[in-house]
N, C-alpha and C. Protein backbone atom coordinates (compact mmCIF):
# COMPACT_ATOMS: atom_id res chain seq x y z
N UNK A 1 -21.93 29.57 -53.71
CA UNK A 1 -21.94 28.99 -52.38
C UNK A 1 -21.75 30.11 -51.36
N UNK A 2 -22.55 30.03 -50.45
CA UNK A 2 -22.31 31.16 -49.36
C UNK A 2 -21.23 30.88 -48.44
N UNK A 3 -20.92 31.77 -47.66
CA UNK A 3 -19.85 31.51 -47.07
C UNK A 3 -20.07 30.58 -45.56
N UNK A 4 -21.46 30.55 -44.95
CA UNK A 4 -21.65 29.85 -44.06
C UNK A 4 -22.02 28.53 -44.42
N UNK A 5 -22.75 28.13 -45.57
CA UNK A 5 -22.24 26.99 -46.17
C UNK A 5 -21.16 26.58 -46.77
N UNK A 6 -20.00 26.93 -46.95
CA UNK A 6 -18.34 26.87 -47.27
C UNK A 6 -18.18 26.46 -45.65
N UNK A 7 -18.04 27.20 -45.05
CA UNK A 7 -17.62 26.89 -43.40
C UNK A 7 -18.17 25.39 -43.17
N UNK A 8 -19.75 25.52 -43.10
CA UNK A 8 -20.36 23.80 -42.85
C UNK A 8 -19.73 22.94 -42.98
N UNK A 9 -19.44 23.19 -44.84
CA UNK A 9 -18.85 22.02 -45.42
C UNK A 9 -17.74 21.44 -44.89
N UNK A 10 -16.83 22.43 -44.54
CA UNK A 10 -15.50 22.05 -44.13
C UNK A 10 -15.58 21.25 -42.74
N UNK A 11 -16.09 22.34 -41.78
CA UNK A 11 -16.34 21.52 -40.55
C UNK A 11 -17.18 20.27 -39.69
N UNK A 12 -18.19 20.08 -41.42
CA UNK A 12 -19.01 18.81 -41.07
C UNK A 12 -17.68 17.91 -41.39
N UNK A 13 -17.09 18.22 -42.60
CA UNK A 13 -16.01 16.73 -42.93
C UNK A 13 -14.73 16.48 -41.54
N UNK A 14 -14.95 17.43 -40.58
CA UNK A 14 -13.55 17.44 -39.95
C UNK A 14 -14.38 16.50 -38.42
N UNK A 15 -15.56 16.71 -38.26
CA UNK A 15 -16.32 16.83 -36.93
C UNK A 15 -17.15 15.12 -36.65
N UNK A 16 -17.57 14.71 -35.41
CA UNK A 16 -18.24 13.53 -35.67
C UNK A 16 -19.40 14.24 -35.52
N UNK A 17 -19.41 14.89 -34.63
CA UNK A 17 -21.27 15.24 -34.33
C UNK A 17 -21.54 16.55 -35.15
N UNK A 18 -21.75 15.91 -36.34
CA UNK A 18 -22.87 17.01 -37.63
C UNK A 18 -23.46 18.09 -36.88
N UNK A 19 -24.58 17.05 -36.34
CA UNK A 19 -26.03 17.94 -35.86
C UNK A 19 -25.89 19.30 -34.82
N UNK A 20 -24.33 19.25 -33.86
CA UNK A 20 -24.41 20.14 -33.12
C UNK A 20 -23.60 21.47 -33.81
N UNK A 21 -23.55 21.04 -35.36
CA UNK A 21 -22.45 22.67 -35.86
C UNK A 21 -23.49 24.00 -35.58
N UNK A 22 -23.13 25.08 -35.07
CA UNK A 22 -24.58 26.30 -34.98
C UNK A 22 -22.93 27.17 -35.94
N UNK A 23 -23.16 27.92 -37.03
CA UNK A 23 -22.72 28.76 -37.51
C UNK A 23 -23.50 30.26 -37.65
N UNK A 24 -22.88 31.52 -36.96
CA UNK A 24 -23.81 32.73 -36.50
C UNK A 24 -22.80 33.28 -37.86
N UNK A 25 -23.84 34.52 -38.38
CA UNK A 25 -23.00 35.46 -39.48
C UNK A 25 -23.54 36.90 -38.95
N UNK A 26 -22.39 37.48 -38.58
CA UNK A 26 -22.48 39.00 -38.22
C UNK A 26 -21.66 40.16 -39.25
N UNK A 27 -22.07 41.11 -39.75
CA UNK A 27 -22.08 41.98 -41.10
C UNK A 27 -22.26 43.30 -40.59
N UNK A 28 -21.01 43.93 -40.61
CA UNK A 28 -20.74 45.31 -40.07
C UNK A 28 -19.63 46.28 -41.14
N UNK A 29 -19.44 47.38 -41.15
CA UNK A 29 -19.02 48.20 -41.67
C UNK A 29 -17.52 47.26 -41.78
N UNK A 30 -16.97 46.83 -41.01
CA UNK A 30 -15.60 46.32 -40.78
C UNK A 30 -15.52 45.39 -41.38
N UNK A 31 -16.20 44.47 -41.83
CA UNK A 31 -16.05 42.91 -42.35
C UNK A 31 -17.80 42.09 -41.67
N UNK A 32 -16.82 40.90 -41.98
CA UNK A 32 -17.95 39.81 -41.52
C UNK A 32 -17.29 38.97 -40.15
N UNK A 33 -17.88 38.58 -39.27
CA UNK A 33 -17.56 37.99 -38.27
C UNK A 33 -18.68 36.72 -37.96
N UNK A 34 -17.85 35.55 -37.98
CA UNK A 34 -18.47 34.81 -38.38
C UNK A 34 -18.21 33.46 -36.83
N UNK A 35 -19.52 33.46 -36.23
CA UNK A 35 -19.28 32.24 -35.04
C UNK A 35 -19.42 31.10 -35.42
N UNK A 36 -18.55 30.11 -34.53
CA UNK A 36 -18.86 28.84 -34.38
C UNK A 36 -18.88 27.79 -33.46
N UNK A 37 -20.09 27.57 -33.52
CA UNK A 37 -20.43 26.17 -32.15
C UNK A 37 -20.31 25.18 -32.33
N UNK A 38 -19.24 24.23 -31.99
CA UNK A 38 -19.68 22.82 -32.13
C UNK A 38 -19.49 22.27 -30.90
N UNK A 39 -19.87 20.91 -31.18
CA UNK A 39 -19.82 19.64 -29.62
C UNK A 39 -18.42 19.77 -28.66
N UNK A 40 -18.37 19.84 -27.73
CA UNK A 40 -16.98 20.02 -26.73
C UNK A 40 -15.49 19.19 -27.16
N UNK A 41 -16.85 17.49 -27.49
CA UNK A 41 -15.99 16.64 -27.70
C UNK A 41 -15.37 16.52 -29.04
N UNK A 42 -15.67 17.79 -29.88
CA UNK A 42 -14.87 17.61 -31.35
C UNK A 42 -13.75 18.73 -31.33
N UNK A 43 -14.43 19.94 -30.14
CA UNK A 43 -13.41 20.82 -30.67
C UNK A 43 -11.80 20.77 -30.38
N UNK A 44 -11.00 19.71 -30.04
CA UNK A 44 -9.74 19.00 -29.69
C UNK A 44 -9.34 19.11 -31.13
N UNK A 45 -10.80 18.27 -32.37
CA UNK A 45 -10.23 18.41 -33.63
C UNK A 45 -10.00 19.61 -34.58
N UNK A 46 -10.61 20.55 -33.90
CA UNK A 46 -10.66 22.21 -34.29
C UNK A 46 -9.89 23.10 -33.84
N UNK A 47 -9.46 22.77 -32.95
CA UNK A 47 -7.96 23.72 -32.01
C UNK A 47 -7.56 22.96 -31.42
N UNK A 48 -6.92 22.36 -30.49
CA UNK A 48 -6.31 21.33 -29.85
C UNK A 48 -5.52 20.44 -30.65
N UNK A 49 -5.99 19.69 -31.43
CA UNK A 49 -5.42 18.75 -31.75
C UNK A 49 -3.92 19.09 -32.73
N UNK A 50 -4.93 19.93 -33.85
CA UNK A 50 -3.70 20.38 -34.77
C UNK A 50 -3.90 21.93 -34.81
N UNK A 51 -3.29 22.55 -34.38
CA UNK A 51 -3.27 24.35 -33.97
C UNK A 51 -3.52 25.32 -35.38
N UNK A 52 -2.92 23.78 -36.17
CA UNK A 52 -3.22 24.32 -37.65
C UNK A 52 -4.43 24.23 -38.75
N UNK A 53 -5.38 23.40 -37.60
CA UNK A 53 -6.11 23.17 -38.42
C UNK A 53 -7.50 24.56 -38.57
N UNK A 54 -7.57 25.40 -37.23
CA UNK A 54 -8.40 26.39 -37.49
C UNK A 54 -7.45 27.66 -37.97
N UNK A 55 -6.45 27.96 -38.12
CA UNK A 55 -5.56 28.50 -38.85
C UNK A 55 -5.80 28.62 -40.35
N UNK A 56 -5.62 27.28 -40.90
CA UNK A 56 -6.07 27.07 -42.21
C UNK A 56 -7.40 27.74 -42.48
N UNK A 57 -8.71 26.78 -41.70
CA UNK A 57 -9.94 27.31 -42.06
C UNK A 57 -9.73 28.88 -42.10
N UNK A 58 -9.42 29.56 -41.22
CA UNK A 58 -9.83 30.63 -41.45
C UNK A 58 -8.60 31.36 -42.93
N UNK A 59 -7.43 31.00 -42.92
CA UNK A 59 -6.99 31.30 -44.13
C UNK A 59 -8.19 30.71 -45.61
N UNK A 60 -8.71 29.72 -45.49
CA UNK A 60 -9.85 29.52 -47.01
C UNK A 60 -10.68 30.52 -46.66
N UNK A 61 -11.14 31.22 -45.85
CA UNK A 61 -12.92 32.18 -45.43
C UNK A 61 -11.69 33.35 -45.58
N UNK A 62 -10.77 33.88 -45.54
CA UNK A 62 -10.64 35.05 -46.26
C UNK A 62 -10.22 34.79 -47.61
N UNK A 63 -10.03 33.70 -48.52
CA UNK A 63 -9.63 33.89 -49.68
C UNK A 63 -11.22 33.77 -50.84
N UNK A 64 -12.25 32.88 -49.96
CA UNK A 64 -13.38 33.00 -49.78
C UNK A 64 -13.85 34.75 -50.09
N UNK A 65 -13.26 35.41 -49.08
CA UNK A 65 -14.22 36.58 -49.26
C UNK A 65 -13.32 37.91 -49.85
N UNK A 66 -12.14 37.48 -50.26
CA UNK A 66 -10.99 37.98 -51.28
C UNK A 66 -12.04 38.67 -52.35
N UNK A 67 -12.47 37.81 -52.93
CA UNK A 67 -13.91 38.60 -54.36
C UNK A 67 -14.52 39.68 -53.98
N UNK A 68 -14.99 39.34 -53.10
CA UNK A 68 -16.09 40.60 -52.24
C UNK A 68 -15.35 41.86 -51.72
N UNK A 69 -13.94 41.70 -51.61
CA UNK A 69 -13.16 42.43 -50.94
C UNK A 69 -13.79 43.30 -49.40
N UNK A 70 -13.97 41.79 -48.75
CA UNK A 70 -14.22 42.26 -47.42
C UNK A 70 -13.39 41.66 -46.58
N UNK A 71 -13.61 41.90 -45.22
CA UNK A 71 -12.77 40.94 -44.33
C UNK A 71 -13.22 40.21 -43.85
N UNK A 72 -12.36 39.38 -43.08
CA UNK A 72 -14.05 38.04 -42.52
C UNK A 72 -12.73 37.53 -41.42
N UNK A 73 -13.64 37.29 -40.58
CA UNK A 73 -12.85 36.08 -38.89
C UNK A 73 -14.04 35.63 -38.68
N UNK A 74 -13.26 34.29 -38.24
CA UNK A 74 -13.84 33.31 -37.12
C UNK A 74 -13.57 33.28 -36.15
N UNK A 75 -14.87 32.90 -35.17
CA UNK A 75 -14.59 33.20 -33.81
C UNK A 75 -14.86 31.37 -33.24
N UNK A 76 -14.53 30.46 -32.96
CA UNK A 76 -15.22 29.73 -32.41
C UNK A 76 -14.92 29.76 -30.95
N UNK A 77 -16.19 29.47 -30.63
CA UNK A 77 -17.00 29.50 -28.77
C UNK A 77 -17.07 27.89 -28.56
N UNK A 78 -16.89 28.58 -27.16
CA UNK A 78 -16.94 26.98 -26.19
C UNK A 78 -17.77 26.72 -25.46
């Protein structure tokens, strides 16, 4: 499983509006940096709501990329 489909997965099950997830993958000497877009009206459930809940995600996307021994962040945009 790639890692931008790992991300999907997680954030289609958390999100109502599927169709607006845009996930960007950027790959540099430093790690991976990894964006994310979703609908205005979900991201309350992505930061706002529970502070812990993009905390977590991004704790699974480095244990995710633990194997590879790279680094990896998420950035999500508004």
């Amino acid at each position: 499983m790639k890692e931008i489909d790992f991300l999907k997965f997680i954030i289609e099950n958390l999100v109502e509006s599927k169709n607006d997830i845009l996930i960007e993958k950027i790959e540099d000497e430093l790690g991976v940096l990894l964006t994310l877009k979703i609908n205005k009206a979900d991201m309350w459930i992505i930061i706002w709501k529970w502070w812990n809940t993009i905390n977590s995600i991004r704790t699974l996307l480095r244990l995710f990329w633990m194997k590879n021994n790279k680094r990896v962040n998420l950035k999500v945009l508004d």
